[in-house]
PDB file of N, CA and C in Angstrom:
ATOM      1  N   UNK A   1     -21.546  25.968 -16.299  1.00  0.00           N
ATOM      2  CA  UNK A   1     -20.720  26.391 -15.196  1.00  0.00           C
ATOM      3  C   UNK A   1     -21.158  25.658 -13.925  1.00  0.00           C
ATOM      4  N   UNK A   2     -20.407  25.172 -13.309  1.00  0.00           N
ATOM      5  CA  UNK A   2     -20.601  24.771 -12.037  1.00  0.00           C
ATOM      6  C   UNK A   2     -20.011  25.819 -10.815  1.00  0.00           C
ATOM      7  N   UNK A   3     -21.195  25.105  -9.781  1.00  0.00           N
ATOM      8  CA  UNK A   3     -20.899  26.094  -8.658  1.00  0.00           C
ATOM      9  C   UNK A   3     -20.932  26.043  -7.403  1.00  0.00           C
ATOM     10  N   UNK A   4     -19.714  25.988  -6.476  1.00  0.00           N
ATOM     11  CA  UNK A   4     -19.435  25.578  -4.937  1.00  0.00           C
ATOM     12  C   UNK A   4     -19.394  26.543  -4.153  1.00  0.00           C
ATOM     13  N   UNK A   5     -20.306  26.225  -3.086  1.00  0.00           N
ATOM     14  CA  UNK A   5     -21.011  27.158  -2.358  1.00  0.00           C
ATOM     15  C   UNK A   5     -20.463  26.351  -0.952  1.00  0.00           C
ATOM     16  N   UNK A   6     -19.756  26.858   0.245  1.00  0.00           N
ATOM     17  CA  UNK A   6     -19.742  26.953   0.931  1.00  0.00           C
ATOM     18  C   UNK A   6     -20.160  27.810   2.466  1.00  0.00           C
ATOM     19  N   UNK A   7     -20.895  26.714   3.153  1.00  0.00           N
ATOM     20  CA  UNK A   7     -21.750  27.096   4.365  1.00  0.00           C
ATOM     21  C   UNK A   7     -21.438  26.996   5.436  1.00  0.00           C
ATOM     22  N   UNK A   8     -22.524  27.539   6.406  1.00  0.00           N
ATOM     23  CA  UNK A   8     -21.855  27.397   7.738  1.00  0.00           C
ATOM     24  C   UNK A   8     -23.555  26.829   8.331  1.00  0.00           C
ATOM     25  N   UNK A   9     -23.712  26.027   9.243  1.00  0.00           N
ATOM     26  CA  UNK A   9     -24.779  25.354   9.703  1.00  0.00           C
ATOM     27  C   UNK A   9     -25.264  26.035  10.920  1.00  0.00           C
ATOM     28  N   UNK A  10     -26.257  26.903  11.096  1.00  0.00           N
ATOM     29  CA  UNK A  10     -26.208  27.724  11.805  1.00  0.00           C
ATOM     30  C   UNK A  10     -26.700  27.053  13.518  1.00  0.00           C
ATOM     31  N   UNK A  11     -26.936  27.429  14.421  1.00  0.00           N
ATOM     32  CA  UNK A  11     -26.775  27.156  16.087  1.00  0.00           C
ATOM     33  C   UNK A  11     -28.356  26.935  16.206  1.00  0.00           C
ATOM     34  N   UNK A  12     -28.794  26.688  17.211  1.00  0.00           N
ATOM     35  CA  UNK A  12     -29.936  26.677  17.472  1.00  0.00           C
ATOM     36  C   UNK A  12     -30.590  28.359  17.562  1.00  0.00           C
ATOM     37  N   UNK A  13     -31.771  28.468  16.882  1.00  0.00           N
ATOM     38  CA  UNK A  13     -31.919  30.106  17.501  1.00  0.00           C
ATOM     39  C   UNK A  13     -31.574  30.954  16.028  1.00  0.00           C
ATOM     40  N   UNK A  14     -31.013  30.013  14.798  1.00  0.00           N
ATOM     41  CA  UNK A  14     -30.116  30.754  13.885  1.00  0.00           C
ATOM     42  C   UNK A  14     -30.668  30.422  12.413  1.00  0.00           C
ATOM     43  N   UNK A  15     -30.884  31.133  11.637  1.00  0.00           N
ATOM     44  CA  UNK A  15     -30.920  30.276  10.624  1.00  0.00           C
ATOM     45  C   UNK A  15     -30.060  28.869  10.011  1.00  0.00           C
ATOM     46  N   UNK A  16     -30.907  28.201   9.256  1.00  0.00           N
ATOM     47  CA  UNK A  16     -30.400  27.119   9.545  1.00  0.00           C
ATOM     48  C   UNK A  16     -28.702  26.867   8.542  1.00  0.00           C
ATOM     49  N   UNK A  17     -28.410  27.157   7.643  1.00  0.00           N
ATOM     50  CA  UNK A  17     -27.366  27.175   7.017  1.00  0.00           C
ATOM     51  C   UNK A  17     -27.317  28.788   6.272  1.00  0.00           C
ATOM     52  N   UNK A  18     -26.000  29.434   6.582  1.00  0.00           N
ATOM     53  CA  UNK A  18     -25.701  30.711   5.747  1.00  0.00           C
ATOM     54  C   UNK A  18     -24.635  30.011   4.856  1.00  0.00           C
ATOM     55  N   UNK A  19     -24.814  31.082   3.642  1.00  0.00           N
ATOM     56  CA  UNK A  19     -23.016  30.619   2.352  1.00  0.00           C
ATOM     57  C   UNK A  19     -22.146  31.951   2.814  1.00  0.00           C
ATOM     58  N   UNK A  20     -21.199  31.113   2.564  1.00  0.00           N
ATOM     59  CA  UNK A  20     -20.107  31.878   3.070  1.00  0.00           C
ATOM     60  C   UNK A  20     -19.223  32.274   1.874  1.00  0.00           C
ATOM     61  N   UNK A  21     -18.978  31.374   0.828  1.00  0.00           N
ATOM     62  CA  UNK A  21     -18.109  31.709   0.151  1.00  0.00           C
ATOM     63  C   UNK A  21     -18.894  30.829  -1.388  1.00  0.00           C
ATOM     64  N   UNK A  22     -18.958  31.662  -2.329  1.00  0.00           N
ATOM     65  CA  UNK A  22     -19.442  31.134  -3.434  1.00  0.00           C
ATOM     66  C   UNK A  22     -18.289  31.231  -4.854  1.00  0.00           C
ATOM     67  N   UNK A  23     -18.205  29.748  -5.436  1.00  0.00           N
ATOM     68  CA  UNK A  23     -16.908  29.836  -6.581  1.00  0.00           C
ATOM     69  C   UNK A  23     -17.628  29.134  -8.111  1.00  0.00           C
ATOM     70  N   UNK A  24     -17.076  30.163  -8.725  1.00  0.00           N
ATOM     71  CA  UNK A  24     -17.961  29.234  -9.789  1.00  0.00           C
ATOM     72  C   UNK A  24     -16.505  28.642 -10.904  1.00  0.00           C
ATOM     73  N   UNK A  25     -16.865  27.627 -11.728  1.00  0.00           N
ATOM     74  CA  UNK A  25     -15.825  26.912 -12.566  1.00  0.00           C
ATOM     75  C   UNK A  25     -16.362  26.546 -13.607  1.00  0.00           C
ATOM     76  N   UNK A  26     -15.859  26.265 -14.086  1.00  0.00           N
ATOM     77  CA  UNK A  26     -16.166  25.257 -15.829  1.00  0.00           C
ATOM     78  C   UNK A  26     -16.033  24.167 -15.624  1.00  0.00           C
ATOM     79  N   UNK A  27     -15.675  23.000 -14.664  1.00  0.00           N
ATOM     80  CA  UNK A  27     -16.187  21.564 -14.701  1.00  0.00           C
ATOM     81  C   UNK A  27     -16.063  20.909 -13.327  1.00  0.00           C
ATOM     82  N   UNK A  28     -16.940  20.491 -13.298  1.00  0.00           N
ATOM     83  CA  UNK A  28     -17.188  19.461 -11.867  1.00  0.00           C
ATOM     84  C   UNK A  28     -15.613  18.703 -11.443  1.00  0.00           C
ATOM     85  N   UNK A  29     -15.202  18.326 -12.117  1.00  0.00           N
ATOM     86  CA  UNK A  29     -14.040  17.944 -11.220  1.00  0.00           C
ATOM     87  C   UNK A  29     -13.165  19.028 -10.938  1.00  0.00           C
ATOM     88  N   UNK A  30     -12.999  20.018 -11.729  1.00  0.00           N
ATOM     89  CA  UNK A  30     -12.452  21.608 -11.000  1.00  0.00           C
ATOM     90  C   UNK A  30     -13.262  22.058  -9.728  1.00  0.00           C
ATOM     91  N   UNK A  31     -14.318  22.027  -9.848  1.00  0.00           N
ATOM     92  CA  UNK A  31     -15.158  22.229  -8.740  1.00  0.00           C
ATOM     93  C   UNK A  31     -15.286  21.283  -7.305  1.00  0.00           C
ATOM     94  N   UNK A  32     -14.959  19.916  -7.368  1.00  0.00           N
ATOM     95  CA  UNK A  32     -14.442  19.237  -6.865  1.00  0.00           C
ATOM     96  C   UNK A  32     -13.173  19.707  -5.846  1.00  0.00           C
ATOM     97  N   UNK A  33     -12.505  19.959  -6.699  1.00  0.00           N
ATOM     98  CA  UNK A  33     -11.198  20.310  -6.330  1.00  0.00           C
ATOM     99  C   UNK A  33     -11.702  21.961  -5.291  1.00  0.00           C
ATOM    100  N   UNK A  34     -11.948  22.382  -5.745  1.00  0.00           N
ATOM    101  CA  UNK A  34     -12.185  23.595  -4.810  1.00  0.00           C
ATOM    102  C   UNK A  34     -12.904  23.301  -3.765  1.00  0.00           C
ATOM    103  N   UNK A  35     -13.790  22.759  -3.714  1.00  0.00           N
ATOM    104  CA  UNK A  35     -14.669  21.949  -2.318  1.00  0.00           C
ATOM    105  C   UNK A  35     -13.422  21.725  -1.286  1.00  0.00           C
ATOM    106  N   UNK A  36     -12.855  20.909  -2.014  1.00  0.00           N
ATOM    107  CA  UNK A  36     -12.280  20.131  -1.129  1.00  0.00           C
ATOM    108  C   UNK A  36     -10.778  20.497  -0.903  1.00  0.00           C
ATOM    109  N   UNK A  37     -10.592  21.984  -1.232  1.00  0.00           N
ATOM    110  CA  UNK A  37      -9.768  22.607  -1.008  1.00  0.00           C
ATOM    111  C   UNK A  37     -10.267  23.747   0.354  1.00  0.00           C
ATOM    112  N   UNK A  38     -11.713  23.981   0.013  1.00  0.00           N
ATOM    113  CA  UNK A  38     -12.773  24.830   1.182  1.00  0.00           C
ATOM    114  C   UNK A  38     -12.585  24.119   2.235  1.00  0.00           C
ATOM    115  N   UNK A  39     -13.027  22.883   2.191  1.00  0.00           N
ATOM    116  CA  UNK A  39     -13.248  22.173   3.519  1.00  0.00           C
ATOM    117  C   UNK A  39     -11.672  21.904   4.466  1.00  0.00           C
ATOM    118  N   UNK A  40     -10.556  21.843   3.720  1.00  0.00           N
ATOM    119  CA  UNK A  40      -9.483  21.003   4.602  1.00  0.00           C
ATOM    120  C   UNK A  40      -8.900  22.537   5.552  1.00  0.00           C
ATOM    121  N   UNK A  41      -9.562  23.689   4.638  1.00  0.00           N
ATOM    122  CA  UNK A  41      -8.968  25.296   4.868  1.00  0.00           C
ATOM    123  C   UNK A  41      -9.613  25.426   6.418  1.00  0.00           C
ATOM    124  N   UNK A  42     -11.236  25.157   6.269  1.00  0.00           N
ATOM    125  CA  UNK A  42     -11.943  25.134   7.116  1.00  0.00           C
ATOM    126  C   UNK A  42     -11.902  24.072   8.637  1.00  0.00           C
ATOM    127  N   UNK A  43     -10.941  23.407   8.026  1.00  0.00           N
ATOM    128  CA  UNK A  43     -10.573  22.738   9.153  1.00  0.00           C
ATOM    129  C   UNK A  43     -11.453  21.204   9.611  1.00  0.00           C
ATOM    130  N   UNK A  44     -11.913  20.601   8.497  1.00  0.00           N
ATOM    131  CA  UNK A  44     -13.153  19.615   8.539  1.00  0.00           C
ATOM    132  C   UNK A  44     -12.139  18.718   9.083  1.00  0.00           C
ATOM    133  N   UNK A  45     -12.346  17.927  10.342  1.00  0.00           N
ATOM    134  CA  UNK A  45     -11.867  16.997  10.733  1.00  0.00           C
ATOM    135  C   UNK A  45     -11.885  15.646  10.039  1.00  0.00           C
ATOM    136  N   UNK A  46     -13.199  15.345   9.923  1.00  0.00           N
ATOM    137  CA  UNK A  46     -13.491  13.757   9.045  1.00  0.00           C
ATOM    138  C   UNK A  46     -13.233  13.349   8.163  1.00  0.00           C
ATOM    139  N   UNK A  47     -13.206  12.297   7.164  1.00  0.00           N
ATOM    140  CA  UNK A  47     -12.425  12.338   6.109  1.00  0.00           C
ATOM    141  C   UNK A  47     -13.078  13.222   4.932  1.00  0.00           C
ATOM    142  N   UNK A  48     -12.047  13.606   4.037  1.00  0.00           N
ATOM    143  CA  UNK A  48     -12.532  14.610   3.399  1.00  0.00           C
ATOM    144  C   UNK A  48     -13.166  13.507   2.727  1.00  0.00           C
ATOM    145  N   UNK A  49     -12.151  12.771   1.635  1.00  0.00           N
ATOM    146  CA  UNK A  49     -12.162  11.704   1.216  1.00  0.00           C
ATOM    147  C   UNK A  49     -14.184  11.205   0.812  1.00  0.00           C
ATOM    148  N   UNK A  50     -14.585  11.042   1.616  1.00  0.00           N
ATOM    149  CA  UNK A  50     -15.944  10.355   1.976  1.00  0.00           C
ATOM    150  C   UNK A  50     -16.797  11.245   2.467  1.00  0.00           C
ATOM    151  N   UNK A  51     -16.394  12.809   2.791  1.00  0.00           N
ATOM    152  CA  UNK A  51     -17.244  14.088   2.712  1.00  0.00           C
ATOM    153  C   UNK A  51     -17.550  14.066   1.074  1.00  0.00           C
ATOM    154  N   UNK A  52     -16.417  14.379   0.204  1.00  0.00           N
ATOM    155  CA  UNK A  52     -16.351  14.509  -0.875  1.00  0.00           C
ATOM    156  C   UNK A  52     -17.170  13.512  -1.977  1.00  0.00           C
ATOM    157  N   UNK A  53     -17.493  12.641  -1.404  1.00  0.00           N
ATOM    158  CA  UNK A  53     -18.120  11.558  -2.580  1.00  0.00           C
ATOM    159  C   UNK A  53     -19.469  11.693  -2.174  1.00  0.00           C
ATOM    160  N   UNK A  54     -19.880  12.830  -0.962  1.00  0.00           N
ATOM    161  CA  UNK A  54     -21.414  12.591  -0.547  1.00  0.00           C
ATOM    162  C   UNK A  54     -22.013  13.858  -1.358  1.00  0.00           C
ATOM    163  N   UNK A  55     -21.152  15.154  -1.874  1.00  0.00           N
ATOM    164  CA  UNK A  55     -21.363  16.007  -2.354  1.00  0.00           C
ATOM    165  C   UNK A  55     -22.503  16.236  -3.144  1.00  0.00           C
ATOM    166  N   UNK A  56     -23.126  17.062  -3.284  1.00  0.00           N
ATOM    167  CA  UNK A  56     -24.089  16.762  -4.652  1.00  0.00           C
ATOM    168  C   UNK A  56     -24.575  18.292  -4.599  1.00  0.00           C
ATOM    169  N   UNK A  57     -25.927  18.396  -4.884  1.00  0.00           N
ATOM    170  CA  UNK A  57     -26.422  19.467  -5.089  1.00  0.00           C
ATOM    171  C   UNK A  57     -27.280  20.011  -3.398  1.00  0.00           C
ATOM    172  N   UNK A  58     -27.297  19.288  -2.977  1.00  0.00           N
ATOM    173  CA  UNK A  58     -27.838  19.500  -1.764  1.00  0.00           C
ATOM    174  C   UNK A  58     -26.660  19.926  -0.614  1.00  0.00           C
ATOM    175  N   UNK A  59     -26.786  20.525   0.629  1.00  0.00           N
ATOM    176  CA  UNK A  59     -25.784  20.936   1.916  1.00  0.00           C
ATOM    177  C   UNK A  59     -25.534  19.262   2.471  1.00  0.00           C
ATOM    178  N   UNK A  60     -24.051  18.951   2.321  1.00  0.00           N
ATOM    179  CA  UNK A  60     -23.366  18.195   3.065  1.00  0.00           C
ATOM    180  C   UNK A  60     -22.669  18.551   4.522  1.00  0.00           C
ATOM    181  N   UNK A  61     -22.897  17.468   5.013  1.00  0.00           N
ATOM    182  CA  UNK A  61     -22.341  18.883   6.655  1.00  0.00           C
ATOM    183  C   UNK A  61     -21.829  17.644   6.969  1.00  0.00           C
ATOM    184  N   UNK A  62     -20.166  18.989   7.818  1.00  0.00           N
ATOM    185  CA  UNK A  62     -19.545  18.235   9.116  1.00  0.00           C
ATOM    186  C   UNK A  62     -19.762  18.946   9.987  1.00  0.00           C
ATOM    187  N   UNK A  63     -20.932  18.471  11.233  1.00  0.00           N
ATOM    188  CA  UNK A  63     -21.118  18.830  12.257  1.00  0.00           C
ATOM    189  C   UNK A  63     -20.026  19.677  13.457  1.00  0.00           C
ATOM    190  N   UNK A  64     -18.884  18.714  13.469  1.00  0.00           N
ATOM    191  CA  UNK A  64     -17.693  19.205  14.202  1.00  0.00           C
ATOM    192  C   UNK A  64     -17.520  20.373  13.947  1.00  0.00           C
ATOM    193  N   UNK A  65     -17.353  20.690  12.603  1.00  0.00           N
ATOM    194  CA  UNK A  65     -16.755  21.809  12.553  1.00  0.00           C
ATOM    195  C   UNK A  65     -17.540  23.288  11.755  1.00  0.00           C
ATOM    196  N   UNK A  66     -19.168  22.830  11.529  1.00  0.00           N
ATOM    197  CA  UNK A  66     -20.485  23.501  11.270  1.00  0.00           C
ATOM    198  C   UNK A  66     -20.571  23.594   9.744  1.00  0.00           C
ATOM    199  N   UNK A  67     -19.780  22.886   9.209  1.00  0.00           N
ATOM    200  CA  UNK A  67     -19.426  23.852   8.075  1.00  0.00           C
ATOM    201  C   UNK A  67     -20.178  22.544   7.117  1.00  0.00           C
ATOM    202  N   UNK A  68     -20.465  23.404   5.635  1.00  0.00           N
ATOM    203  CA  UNK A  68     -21.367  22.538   4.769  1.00  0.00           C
ATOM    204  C   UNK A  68     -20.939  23.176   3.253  1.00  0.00           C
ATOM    205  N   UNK A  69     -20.864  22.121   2.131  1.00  0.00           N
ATOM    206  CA  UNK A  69     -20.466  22.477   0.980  1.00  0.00           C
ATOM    207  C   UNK A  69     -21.734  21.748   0.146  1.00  0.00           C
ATOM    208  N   UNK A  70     -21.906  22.273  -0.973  1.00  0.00           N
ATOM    209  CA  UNK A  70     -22.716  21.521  -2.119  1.00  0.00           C
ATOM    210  C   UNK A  70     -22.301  22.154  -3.738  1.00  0.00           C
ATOM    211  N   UNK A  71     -22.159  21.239  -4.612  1.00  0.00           N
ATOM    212  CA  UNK A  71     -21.852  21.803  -5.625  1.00  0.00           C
ATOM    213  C   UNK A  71     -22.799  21.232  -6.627  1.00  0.00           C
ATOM    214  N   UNK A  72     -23.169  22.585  -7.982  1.00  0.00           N
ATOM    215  CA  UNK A  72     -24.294  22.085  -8.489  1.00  0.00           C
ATOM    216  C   UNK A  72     -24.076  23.116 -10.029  1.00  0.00           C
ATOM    217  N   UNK A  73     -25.194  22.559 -10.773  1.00  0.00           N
ATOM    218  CA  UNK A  73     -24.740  23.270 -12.372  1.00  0.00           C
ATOM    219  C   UNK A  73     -25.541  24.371 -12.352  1.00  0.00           C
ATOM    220  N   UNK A  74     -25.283  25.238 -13.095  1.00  0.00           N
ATOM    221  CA  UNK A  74     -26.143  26.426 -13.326  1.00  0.00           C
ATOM    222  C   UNK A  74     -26.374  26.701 -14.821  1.00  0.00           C
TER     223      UNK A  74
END
């Protein structure tokens, strides 16, 4: 199962990233797809496009808009 976890990058003063919304799927490119269905919802200005190919198991962040996704196997 894979699993996309969406964050929020927290302020100075804050912890540093909270999840906001956690989805789990049966395959990475389904999971894919939900990322990058999170992020355009969320309003990520930059390209998703090249957000999306940085993805991995670790927090990817768009600053602009605080927000951070990572997707990973369980």
């Amino acid at each position: 199962m894979w699993i996309v976890e969406l964050g929020q990058i927290g302020r100075a003063g804050q912890p540093n990233t909270r999840t906001l919304s956690r989805n789990v799927s049966p395959s990475r490119r389904d999971a894919e797809r939900i990322a990058e269905k999170l992020l355009v919802e969320r309003g990520v200005q930059s390209d998703v496009a090249a957000r999306m190919a940085k993805i991995a198991d670790k927090w990817t962040d768009d600053f602009p808009t605080r927000t951070t996704v990572r997707i990973f196997e369980e």
